[in-house]
C-alpha atoms as a PDB file:
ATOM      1  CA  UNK A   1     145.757  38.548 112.439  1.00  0.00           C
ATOM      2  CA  UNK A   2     144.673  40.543 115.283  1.00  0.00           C
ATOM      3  CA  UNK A   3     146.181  43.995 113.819  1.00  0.00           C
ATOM      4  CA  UNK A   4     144.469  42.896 110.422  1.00  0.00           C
ATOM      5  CA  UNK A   5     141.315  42.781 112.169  1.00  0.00           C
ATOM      6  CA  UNK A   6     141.631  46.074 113.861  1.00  0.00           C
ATOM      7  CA  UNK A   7     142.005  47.645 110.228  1.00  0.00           C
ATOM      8  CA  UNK A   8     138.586  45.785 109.012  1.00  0.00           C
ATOM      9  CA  UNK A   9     136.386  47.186 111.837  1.00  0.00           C
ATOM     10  CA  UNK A  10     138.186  50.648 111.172  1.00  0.00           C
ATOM     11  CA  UNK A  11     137.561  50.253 108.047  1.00  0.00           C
ATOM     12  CA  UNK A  12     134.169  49.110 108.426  1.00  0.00           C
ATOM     13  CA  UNK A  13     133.074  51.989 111.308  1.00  0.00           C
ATOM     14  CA  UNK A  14     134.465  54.721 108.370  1.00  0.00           C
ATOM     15  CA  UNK A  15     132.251  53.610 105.624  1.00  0.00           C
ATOM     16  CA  UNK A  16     129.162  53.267 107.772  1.00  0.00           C
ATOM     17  CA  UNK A  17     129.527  56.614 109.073  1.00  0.00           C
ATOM     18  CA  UNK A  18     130.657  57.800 105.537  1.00  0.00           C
ATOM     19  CA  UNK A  19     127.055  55.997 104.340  1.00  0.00           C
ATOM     20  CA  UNK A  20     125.477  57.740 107.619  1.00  0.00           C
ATOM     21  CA  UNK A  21     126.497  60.976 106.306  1.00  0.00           C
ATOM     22  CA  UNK A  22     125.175  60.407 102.555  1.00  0.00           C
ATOM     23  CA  UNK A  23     121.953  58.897 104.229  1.00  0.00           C
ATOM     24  CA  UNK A  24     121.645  62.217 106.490  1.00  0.00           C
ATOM     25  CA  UNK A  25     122.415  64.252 103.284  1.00  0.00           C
ATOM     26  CA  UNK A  26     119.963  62.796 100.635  1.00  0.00           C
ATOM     27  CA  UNK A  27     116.990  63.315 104.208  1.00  0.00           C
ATOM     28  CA  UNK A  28     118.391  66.459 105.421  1.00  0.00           C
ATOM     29  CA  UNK A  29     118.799  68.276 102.078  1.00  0.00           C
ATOM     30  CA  UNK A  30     114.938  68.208 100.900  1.00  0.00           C
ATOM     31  CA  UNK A  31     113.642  68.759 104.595  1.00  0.00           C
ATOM     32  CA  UNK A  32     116.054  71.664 104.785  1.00  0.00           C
ATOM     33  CA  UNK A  33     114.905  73.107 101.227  1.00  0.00           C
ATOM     34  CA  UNK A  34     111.205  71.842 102.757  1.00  0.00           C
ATOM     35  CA  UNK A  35     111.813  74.191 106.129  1.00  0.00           C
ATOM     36  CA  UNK A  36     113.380  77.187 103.971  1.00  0.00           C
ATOM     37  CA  UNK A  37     110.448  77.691 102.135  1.00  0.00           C
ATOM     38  CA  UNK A  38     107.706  77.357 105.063  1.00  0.00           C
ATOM     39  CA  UNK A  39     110.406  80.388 106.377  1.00  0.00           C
ATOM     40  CA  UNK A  40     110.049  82.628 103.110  1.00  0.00           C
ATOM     41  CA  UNK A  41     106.187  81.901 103.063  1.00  0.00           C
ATOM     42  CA  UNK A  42     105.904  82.756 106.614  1.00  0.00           C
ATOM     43  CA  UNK A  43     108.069  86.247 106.145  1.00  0.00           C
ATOM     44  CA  UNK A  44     106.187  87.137 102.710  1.00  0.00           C
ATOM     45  CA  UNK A  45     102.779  86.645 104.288  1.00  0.00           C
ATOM     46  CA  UNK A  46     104.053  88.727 107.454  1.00  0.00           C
ATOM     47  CA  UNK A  47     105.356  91.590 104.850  1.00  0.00           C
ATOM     48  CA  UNK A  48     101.950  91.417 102.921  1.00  0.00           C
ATOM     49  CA  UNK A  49     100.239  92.107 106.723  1.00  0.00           C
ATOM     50  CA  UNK A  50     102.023  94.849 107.492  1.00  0.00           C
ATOM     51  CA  UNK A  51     101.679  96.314 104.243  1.00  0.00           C
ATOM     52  CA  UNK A  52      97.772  96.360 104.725  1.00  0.00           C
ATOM     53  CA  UNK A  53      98.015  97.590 108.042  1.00  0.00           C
ATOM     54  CA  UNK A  54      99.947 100.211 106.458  1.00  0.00           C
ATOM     55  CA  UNK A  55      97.730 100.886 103.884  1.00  0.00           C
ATOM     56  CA  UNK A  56      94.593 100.978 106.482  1.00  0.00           C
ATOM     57  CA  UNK A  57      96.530 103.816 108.424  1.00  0.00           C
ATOM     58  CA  UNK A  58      96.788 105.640 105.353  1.00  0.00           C
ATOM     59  CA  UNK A  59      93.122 105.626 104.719  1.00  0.00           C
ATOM     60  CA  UNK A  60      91.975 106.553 107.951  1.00  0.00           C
ATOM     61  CA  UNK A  61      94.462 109.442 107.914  1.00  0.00           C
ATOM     62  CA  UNK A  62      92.667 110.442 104.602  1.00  0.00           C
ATOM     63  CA  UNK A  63      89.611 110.179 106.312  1.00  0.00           C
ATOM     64  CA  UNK A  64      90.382 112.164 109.124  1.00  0.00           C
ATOM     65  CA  UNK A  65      91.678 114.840 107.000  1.00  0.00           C
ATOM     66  CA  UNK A  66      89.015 115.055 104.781  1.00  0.00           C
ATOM     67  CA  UNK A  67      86.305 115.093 107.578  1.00  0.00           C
ATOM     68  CA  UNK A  68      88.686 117.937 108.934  1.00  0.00           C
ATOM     69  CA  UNK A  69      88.243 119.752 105.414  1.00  0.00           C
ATOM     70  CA  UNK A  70      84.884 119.438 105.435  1.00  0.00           C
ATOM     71  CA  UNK A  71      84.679 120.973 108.997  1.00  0.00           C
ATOM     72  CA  UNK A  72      86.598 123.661 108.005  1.00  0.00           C
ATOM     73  CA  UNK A  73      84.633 124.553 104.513  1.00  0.00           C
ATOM     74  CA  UNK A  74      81.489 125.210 106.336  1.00  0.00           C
ATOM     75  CA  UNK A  75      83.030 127.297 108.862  1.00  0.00           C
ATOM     76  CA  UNK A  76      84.289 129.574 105.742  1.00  0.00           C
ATOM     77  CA  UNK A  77      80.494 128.860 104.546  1.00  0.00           C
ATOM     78  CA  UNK A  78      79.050 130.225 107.873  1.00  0.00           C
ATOM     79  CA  UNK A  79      81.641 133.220 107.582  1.00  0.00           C
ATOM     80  CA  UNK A  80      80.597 134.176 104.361  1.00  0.00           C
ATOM     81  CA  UNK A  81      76.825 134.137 105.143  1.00  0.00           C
ATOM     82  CA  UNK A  82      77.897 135.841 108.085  1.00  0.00           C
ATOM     83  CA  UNK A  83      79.078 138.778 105.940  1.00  0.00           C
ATOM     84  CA  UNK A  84      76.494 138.506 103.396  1.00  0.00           C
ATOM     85  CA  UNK A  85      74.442 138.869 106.274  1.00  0.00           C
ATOM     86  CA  UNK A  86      76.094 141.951 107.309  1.00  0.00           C
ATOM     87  CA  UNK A  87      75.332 142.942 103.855  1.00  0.00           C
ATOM     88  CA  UNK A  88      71.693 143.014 104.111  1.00  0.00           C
ATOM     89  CA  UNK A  89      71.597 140.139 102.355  1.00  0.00           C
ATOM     90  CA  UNK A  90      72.549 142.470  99.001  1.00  0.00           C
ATOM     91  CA  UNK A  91      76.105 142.404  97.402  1.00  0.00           C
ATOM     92  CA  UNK A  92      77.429 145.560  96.654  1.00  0.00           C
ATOM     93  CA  UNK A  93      79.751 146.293  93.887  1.00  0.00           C
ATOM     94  CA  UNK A  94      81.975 148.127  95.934  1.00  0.00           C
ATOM     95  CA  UNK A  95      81.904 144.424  97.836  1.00  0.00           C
ATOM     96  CA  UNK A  96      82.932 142.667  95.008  1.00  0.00           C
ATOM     97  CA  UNK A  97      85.807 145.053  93.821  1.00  0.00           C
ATOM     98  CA  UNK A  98      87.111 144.525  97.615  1.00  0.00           C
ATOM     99  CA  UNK A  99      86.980 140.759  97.228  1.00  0.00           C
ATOM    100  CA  UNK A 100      88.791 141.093  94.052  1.00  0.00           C
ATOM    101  CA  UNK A 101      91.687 143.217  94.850  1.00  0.00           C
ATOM    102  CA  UNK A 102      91.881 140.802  98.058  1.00  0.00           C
ATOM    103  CA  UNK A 103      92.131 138.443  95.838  1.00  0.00           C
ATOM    104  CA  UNK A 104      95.011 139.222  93.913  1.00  0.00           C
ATOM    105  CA  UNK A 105      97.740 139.591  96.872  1.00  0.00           C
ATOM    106  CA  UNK A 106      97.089 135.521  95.731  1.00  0.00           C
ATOM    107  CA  UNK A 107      98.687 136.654  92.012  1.00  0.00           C
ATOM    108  CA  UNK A 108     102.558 137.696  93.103  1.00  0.00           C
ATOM    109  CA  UNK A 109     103.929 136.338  90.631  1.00  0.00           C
ATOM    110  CA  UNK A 110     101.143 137.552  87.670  1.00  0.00           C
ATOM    111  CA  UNK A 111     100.731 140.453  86.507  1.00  0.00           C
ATOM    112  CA  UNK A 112      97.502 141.709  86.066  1.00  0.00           C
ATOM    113  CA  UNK A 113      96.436 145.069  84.772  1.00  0.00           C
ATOM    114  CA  UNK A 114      92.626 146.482  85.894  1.00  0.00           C
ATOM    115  CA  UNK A 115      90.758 148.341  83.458  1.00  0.00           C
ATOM    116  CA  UNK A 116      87.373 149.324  84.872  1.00  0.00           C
ATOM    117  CA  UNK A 117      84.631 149.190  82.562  1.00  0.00           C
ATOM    118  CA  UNK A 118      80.936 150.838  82.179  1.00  0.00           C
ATOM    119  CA  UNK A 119      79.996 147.668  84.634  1.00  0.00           C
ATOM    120  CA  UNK A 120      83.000 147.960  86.640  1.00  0.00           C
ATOM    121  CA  UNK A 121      83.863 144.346  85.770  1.00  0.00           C
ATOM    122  CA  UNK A 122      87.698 144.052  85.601  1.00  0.00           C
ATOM    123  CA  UNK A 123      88.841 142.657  81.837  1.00  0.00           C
ATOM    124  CA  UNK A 124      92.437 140.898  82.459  1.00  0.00           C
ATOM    125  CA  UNK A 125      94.831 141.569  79.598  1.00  0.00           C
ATOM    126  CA  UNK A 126      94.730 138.154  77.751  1.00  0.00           C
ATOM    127  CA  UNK A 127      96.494 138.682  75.145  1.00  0.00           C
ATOM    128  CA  UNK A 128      99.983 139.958  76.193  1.00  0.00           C
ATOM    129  CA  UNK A 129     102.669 137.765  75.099  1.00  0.00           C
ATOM    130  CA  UNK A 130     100.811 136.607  72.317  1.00  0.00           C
ATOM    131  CA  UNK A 131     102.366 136.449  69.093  1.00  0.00           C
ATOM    132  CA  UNK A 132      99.961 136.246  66.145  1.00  0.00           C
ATOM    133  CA  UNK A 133     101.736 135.122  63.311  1.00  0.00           C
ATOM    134  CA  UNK A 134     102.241 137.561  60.479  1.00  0.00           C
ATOM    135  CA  UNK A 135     100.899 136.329  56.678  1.00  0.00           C
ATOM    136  CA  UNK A 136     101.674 137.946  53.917  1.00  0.00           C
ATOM    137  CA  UNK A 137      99.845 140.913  53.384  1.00  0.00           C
ATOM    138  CA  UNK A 138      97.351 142.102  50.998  1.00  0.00           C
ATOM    139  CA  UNK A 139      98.581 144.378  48.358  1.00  0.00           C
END
């Protein structure tokens, strides 16, 4: 009897840590799934922070750059009244043909053909290239 009883406690310890383990199981399993997605919540709101802290470094380097294009279109400003200044406060044509042949180291890779006119207005050649279709003609 005695080794008989030695297999019903055995017997008896295995299935109550077998129904220890299920018990753990059916708690751990939803407290687990529970604690996985406080995780993910916690690492999607810390991605979403860091993307507008991103984004707020991206608009104050805008901002700097366009306050540094602003500074640097009224220095050309001050430059130009600076030589209209020097003009006598009148344009001259000869002025303006300078500031358009300056202008057209700009154009390498246009070509553009000067024809001086009674106002000594430059007329670009618009129409090369073109093809105009052909109808049929008139007889």
């Amino acid at each position: 009897m005695n080794g008989s009883y030695k297999g019903v406690m055995l017997g008896t310890i295995v299935s109550w840590i077998l129904f220890g383990l299920i018990g753990f199981g059916l708690w751990g399993c939803p407290t687990y799934n529970v604690w996985q997605q406080e995780m993910s919540g916690r690492a999607e709101f810390a991605k979403a922070e860091q993307n507008r802290r991103i984004l707020i470094e991206e608009a104050a380097a805008n901002l700097e750059a366009e306050k540094l294009n602003a500074q640097a279109e009224v220095e050309r400003a001050k430059g130009a009244a600076e030589a209209i200044a020097i003009e006598n406060g009148a344009i001259s044509e000869k002025y303006i043909q300078y500031l358009w042949v300056r202008q057209q180291k700009n154009l390498s890779d246009k070509t553009v053909i000067y024809i001086p006119t009674e106002a000594n207005l430059p007329i670009l050649e618009s129409t090369r290239g073109l093809q105009i279709p052909q109808g049929p003609r008139p007889e």
